[in-house]
C-alpha atoms as a PDB file:
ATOM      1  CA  UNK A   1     171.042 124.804 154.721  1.00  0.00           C
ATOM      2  CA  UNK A   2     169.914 125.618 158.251  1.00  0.00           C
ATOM      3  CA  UNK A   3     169.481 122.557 160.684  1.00  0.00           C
ATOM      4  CA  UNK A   4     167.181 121.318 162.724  1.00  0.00           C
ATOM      5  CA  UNK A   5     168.416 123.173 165.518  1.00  0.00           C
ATOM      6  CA  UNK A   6     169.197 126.086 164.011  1.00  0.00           C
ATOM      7  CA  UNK A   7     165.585 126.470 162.377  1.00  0.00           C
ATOM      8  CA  UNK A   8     163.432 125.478 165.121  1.00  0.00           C
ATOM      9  CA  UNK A   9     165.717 128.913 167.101  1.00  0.00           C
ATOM     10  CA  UNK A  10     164.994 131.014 164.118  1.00  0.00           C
ATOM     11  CA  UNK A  11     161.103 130.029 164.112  1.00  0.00           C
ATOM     12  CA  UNK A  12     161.366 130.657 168.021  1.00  0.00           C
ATOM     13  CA  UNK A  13     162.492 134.156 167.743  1.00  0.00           C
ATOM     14  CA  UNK A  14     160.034 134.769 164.790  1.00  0.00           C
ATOM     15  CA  UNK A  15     157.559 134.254 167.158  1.00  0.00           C
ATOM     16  CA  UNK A  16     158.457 135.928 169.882  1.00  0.00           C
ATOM     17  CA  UNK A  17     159.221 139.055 167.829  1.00  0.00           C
ATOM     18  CA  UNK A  18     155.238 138.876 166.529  1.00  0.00           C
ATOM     19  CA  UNK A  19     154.121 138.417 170.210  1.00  0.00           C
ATOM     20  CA  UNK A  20     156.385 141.692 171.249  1.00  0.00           C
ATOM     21  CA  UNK A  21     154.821 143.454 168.292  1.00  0.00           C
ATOM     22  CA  UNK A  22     151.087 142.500 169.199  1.00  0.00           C
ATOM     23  CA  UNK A  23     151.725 143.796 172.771  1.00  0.00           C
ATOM     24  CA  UNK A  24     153.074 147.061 171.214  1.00  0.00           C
ATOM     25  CA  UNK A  25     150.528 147.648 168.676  1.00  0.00           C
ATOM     26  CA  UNK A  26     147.495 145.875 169.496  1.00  0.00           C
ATOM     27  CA  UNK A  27     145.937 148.345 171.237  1.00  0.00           C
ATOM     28  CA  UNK A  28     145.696 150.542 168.161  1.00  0.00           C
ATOM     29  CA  UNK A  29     143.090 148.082 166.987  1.00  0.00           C
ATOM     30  CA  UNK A  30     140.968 147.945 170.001  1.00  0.00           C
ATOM     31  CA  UNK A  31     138.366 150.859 168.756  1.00  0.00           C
ATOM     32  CA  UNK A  32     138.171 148.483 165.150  1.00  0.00           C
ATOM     33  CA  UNK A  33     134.773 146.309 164.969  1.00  0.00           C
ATOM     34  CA  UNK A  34     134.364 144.151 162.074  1.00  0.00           C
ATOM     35  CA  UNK A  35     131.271 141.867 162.392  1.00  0.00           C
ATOM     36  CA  UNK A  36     130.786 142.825 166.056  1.00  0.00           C
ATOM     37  CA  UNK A  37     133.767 141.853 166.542  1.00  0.00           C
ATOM     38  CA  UNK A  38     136.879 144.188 167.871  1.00  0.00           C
ATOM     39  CA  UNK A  39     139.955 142.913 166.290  1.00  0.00           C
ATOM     40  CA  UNK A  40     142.626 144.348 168.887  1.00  0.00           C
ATOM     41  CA  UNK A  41     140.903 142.168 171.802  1.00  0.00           C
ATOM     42  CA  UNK A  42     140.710 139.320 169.571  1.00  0.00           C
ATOM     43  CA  UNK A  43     144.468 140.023 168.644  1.00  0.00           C
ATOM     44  CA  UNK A  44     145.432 140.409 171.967  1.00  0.00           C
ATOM     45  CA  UNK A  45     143.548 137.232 173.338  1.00  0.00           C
ATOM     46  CA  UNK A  46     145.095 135.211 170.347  1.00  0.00           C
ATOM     47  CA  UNK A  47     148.788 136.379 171.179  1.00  0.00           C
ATOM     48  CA  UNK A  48     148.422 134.973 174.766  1.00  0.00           C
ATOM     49  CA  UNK A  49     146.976 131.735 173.726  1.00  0.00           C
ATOM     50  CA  UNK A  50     150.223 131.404 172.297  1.00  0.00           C
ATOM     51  CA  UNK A  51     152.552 132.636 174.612  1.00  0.00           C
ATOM     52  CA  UNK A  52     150.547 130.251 176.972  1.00  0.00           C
ATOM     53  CA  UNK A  53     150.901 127.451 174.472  1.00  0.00           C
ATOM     54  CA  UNK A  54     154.807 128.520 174.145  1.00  0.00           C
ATOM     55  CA  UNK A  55     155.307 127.881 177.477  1.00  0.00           C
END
């Protein structure tokens, strides 16, 4: 069983490893529009709320 510790780190570098994959393929959605809205500037607006919110 992990502790408390251990799976707040493991959570930590989940995260961090989604962030580093938004950065790197975000832009790929940036042309996509679904209800007027483009989902790689929503994505990419979204992953620095949280990197913000990390910090």
């Amino acid at each position: 069983m992990l502790s408390k510790l251990s799976k707040s780190n493991y959570l930590f570098q989940l995260l961090m490893l989604f962030l580093i994959l938004i950065f790197v393929f975000g832009r790929a959605f940036i042309g996509i529009s679904i209800f007027g809205f483009r989902i790689g500037e929503l994505i990419v607006a979204f992953s620095l709320l949280l990197t913000l919110g990390a910090l």
